[in-house]
PDB file of N, CA and C in Angstrom:
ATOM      1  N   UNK A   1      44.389 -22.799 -97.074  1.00  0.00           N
ATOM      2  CA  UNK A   1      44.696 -21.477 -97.623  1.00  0.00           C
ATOM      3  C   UNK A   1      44.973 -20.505 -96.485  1.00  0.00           C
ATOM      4  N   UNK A   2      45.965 -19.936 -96.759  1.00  0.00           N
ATOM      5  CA  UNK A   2      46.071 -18.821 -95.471  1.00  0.00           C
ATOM      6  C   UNK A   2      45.674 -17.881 -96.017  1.00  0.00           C
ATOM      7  N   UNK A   3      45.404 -16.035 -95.043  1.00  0.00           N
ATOM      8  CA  UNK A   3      44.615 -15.133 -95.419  1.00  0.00           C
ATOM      9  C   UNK A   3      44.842 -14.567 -96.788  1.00  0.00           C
ATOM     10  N   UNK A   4      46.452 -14.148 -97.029  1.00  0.00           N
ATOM     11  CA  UNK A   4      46.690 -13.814 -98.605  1.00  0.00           C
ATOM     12  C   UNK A   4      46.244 -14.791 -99.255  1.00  0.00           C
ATOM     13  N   UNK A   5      46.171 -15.677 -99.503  1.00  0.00           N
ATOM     14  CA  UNK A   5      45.511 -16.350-101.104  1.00  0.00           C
ATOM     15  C   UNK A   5      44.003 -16.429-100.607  1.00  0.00           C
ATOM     16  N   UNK A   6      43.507 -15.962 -99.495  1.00  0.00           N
ATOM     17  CA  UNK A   6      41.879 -15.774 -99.499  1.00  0.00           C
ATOM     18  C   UNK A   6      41.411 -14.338-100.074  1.00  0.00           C
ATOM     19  N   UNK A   7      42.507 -13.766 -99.469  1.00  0.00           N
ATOM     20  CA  UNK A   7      42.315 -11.936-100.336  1.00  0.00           C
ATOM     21  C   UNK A   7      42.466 -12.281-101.408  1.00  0.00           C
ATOM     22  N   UNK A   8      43.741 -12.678-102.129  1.00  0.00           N
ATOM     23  CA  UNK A   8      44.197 -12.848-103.813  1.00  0.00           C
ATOM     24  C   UNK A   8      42.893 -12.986-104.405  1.00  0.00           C
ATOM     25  N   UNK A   9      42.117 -14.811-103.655  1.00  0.00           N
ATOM     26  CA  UNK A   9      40.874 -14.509-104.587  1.00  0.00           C
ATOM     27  C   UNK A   9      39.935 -14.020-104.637  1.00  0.00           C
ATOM     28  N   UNK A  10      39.573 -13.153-103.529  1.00  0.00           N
ATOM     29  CA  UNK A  10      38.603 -12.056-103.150  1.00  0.00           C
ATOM     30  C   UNK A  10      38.874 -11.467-104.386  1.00  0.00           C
ATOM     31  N   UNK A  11      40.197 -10.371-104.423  1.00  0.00           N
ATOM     32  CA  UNK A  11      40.221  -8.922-105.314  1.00  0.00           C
ATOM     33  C   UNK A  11      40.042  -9.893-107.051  1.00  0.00           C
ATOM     34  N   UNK A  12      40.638 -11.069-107.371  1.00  0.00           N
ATOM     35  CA  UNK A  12      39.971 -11.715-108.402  1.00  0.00           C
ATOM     36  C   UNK A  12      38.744 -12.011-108.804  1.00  0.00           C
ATOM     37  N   UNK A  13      37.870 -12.325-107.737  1.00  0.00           N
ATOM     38  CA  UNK A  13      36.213 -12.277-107.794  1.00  0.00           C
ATOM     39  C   UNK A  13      35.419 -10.797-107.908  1.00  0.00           C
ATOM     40  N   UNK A  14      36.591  -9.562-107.052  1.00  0.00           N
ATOM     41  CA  UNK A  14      35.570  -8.342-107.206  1.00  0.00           C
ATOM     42  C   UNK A  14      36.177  -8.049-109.038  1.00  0.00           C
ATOM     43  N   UNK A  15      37.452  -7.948-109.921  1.00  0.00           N
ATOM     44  CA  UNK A  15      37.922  -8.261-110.893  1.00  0.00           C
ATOM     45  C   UNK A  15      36.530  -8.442-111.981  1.00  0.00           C
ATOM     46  N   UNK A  16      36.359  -9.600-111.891  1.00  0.00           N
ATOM     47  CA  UNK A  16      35.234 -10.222-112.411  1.00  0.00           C
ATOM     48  C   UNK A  16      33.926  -9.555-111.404  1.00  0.00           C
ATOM     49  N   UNK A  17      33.734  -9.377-111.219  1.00  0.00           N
ATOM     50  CA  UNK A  17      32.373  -8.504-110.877  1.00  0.00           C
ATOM     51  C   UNK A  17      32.296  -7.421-111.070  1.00  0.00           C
ATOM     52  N   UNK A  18      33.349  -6.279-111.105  1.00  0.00           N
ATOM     53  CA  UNK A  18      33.000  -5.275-111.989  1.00  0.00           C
ATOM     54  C   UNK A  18      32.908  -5.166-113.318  1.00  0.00           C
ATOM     55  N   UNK A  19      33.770  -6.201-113.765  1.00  0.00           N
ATOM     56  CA  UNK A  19      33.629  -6.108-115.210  1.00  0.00           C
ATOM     57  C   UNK A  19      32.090  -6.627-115.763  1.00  0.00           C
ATOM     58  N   UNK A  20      31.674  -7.476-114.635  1.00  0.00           N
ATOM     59  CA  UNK A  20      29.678  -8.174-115.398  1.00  0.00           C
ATOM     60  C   UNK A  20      29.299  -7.039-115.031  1.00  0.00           C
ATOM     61  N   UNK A  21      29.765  -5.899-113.745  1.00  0.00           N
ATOM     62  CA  UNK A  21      28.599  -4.715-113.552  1.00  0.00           C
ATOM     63  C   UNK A  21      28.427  -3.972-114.691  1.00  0.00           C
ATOM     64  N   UNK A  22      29.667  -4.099-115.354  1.00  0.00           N
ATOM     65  CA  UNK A  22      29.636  -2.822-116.257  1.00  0.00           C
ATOM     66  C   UNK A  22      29.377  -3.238-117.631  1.00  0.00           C
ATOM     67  N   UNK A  23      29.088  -5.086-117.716  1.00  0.00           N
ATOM     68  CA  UNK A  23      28.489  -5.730-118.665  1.00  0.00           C
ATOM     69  C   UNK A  23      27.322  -5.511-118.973  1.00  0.00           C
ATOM     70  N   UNK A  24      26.651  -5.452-117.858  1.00  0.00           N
ATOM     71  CA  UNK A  24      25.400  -5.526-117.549  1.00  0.00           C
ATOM     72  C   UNK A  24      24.877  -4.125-117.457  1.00  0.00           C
ATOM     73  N   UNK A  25      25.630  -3.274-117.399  1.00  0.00           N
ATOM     74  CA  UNK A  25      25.335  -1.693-117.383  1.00  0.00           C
ATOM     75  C   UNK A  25      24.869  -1.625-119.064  1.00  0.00           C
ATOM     76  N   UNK A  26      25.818  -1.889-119.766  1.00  0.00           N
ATOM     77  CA  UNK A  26      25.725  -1.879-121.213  1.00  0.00           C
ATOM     78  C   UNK A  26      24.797  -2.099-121.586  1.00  0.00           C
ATOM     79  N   UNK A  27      24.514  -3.573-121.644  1.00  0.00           N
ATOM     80  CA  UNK A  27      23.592  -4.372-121.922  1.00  0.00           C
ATOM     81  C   UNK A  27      21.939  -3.380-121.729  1.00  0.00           C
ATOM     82  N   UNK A  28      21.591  -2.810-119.954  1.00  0.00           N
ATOM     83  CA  UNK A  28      20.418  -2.190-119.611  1.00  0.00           C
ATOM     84  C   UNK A  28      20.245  -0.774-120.600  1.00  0.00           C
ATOM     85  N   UNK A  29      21.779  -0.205-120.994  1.00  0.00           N
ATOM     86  CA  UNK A  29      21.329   0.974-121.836  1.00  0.00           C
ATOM     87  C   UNK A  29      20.853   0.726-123.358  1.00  0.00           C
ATOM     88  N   UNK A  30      21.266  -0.405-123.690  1.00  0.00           N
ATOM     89  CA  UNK A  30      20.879  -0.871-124.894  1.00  0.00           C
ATOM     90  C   UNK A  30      19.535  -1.283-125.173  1.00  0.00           C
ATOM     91  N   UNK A  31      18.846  -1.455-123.645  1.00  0.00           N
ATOM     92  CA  UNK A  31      17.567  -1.535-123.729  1.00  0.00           C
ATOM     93  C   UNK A  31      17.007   0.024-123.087  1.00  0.00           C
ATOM     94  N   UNK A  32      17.699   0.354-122.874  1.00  0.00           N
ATOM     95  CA  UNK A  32      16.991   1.940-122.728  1.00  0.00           C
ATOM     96  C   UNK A  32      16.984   2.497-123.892  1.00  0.00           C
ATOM     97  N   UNK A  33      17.846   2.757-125.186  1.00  0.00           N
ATOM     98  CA  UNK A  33      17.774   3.085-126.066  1.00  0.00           C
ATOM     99  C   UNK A  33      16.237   2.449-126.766  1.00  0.00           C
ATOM    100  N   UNK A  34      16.108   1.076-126.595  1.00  0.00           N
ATOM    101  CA  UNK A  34      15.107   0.205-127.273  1.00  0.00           C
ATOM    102  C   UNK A  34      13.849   1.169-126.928  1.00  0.00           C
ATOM    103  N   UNK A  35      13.455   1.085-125.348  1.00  0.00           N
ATOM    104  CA  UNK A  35      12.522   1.592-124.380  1.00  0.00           C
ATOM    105  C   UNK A  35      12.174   2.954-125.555  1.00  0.00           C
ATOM    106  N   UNK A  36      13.649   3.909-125.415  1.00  0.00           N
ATOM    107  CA  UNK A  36      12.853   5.048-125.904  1.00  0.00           C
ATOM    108  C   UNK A  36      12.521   5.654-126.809  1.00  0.00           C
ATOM    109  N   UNK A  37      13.358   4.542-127.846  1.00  0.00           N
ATOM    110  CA  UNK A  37      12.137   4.292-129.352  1.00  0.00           C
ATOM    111  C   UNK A  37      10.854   3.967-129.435  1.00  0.00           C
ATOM    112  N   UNK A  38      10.062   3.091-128.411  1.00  0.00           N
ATOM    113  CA  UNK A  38       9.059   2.588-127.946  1.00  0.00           C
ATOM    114  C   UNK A  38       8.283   3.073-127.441  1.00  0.00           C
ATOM    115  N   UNK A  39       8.863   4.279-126.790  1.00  0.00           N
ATOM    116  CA  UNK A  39       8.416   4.846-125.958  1.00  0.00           C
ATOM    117  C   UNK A  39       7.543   4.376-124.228  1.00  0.00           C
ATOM    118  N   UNK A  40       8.381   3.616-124.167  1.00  0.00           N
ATOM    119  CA  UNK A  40       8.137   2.728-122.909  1.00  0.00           C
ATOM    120  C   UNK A  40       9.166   2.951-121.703  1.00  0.00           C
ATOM    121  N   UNK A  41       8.293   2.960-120.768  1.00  0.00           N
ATOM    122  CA  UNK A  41       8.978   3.604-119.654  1.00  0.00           C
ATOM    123  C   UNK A  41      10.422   3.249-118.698  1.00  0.00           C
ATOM    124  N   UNK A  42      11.506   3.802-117.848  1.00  0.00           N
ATOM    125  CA  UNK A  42      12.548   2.491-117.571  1.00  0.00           C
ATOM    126  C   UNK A  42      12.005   1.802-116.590  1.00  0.00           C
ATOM    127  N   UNK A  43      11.141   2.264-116.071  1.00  0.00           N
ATOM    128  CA  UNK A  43      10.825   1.187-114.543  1.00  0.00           C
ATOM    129  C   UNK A  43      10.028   0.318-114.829  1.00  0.00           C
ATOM    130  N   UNK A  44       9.935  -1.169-114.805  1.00  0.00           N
ATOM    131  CA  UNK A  44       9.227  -2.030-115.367  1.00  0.00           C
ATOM    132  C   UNK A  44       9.035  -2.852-113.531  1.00  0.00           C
ATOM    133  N   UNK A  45       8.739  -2.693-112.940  1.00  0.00           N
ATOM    134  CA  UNK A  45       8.729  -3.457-111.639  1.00  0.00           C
ATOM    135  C   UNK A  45       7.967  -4.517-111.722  1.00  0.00           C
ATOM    136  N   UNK A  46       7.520  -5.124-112.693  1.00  0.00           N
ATOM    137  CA  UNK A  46       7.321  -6.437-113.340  1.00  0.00           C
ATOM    138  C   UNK A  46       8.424  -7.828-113.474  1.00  0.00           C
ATOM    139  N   UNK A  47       9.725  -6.596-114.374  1.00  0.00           N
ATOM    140  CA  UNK A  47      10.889  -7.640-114.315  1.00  0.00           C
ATOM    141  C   UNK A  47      11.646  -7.909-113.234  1.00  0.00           C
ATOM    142  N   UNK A  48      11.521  -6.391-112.862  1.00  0.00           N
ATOM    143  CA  UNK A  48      12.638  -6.419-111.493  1.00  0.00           C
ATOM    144  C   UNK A  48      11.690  -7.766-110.787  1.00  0.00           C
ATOM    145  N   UNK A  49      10.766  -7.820-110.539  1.00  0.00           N
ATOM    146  CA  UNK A  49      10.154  -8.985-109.457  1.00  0.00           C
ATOM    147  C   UNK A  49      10.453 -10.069-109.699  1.00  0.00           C
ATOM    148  N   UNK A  50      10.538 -10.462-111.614  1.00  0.00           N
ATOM    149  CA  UNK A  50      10.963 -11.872-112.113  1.00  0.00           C
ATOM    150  C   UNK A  50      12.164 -11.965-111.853  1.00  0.00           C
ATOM    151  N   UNK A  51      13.048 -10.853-111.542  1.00  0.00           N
ATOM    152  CA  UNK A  51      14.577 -11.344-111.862  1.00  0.00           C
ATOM    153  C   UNK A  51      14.919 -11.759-110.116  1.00  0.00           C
ATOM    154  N   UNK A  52      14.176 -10.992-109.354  1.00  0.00           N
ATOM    155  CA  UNK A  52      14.181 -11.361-108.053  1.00  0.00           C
ATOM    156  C   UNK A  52      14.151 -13.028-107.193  1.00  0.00           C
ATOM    157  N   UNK A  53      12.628 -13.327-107.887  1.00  0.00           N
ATOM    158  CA  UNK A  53      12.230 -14.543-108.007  1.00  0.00           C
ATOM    159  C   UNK A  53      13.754 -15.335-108.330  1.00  0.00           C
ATOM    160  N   UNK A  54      14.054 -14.962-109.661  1.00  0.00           N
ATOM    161  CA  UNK A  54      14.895 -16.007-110.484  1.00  0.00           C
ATOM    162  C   UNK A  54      16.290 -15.984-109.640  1.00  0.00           C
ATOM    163  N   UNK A  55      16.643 -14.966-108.687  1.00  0.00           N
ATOM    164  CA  UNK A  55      17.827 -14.855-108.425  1.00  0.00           C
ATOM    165  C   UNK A  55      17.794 -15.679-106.703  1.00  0.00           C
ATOM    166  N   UNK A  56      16.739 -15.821-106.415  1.00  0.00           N
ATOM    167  CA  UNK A  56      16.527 -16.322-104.962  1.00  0.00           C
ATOM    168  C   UNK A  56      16.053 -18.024-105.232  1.00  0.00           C
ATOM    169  N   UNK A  57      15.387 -18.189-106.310  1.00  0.00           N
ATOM    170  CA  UNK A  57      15.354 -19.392-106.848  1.00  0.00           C
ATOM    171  C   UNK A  57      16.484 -20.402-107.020  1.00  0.00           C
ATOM    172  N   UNK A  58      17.557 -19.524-107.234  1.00  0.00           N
ATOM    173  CA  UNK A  58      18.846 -19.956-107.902  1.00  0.00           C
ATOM    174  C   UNK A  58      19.939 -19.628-106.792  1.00  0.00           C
ATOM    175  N   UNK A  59      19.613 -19.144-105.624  1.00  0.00           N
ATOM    176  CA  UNK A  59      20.537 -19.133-104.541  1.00  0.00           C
ATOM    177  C   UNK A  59      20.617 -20.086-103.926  1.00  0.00           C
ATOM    178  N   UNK A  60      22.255 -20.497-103.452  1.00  0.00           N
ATOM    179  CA  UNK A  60      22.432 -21.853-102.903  1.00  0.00           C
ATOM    180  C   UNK A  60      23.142 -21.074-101.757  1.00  0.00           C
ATOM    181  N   UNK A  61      23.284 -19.881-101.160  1.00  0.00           N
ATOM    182  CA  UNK A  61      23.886 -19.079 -99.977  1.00  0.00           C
ATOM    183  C   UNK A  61      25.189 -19.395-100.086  1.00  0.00           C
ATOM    184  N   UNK A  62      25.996 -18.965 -99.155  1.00  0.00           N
ATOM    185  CA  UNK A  62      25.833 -18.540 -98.046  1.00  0.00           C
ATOM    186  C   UNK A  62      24.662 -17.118 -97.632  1.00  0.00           C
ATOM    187  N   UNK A  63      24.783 -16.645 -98.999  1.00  0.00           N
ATOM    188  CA  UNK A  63      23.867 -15.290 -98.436  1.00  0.00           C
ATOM    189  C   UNK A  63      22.705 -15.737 -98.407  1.00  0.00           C
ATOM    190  N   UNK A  64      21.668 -14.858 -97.301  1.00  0.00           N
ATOM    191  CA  UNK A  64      20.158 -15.200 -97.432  1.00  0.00           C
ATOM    192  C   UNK A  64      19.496 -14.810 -98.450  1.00  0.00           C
ATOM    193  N   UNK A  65      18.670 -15.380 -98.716  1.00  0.00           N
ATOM    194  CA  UNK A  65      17.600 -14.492-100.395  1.00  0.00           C
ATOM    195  C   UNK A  65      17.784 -12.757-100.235  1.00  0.00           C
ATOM    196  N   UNK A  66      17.187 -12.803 -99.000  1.00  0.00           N
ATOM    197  CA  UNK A  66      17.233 -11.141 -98.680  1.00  0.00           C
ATOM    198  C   UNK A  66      17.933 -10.589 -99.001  1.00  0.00           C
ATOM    199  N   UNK A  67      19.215 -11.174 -98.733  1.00  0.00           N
ATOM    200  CA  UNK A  67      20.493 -10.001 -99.301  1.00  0.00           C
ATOM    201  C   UNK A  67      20.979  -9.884-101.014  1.00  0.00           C
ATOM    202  N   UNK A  68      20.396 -11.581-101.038  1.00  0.00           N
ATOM    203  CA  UNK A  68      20.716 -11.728-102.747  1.00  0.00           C
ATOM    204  C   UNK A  68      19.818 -10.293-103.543  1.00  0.00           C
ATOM    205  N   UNK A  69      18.575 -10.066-102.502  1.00  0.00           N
ATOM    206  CA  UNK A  69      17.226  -9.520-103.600  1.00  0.00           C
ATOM    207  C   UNK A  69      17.894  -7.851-103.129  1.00  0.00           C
ATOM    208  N   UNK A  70      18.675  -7.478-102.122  1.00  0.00           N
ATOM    209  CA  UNK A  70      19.351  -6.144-101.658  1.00  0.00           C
ATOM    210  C   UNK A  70      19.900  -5.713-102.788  1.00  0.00           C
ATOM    211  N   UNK A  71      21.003  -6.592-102.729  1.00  0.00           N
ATOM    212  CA  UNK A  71      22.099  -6.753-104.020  1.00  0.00           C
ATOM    213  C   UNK A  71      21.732  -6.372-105.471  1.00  0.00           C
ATOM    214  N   UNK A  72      20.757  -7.114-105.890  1.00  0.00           N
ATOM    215  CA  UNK A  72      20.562  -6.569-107.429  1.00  0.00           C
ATOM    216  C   UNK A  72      19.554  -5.789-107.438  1.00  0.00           C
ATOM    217  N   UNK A  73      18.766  -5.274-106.233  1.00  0.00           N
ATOM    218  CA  UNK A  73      18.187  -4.313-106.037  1.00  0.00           C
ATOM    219  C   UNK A  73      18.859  -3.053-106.744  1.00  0.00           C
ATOM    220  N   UNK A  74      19.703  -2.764-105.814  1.00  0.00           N
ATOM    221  CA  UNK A  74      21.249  -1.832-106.118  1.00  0.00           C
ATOM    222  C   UNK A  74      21.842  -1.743-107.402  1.00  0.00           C
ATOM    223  N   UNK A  75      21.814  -2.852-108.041  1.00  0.00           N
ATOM    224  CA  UNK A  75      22.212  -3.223-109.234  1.00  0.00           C
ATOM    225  C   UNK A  75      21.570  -2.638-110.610  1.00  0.00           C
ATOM    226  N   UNK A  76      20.363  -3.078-109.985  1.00  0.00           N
ATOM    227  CA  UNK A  76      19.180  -2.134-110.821  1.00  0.00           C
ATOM    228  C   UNK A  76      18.717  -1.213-110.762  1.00  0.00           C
ATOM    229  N   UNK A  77      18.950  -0.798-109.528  1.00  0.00           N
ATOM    230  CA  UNK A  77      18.776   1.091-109.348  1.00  0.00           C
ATOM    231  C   UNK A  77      19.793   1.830-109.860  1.00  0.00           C
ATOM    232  N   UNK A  78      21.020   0.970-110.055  1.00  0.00           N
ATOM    233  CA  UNK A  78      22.384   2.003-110.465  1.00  0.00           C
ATOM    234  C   UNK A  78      21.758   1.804-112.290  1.00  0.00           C
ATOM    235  N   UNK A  79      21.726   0.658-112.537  1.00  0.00           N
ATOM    236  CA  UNK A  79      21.223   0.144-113.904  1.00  0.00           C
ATOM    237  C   UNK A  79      20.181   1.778-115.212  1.00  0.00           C
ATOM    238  N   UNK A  80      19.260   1.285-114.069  1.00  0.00           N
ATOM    239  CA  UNK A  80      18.010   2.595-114.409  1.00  0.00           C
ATOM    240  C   UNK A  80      18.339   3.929-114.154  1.00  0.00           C
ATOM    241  N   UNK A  81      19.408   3.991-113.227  1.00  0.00           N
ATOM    242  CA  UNK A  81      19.658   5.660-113.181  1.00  0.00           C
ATOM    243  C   UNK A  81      20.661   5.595-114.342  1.00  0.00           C
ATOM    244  N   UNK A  82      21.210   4.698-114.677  1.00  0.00           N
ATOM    245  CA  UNK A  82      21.988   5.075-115.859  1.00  0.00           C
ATOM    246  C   UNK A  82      21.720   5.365-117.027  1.00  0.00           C
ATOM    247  N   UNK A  83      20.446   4.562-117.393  1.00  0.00           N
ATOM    248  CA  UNK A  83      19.367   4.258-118.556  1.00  0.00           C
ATOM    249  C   UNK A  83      18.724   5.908-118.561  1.00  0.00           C
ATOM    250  N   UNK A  84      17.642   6.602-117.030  1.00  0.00           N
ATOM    251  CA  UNK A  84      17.423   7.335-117.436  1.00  0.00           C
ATOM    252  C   UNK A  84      18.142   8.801-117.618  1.00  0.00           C
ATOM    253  N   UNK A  85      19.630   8.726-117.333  1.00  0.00           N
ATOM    254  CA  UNK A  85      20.521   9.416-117.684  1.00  0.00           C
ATOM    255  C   UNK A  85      20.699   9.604-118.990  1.00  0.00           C
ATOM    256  N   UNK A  86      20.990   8.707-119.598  1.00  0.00           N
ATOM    257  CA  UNK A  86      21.808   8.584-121.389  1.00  0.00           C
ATOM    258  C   UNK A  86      20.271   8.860-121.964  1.00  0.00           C
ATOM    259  N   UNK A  87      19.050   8.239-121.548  1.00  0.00           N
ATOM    260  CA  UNK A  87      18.078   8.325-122.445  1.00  0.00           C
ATOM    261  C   UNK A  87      17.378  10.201-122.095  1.00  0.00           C
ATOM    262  N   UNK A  88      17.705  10.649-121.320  1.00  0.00           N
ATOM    263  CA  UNK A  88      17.106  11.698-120.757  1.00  0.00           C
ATOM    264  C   UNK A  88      15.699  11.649-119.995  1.00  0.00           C
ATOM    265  N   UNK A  89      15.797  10.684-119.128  1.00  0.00           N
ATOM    266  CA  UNK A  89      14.202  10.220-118.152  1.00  0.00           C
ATOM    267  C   UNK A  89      13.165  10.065-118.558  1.00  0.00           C
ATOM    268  N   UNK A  90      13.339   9.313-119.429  1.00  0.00           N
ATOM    269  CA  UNK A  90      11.827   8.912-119.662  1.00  0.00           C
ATOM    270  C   UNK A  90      10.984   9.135-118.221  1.00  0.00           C
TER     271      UNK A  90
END
């Protein structure tokens, strides 16, 4: 492969990764809505730890765990600020 068809499938992979971010954005407000019927709070640093676990469990690299656990760190901080946006902060 020369560099253009390594970019081509770069901007195809970021393609598909914004669209799960913003899958997955959905998805977290739909449980913020849940949360604040429940009245349960957005920060659960319970799951965030399981999903951590599960995501470093399930890494085959090149990236190190570390960066995998950076990554949806970020993911989930954008996640929850979104949640306590629409829900009004719990």
């Amino acid at each position: 492969m020369d560099i253009d068809a390594i970019r081509e499938e770069i901007n195809r992979l970021d393609d598909e990764l914004l669209k799960i971010f913003n899958q997955r954005a959905g998805l977290a407000l739909q449980i913020g809505e849940i949360k604040k019927e429940k009245g349960l709070p957005v920060y659960d640093p319970e799951r965030e730890k399981r999903i951590f676990l599960r995501m470093k469990s399930l890494n085959s690299g090149p990236l190190e765990d570390d960066a995998i656990v950076r990554l949806f760190e970020r993911v989930i901080d954008e996640s929850r600020r979104l949640e306590r946006i629409r829900t009004k902060g719990l």
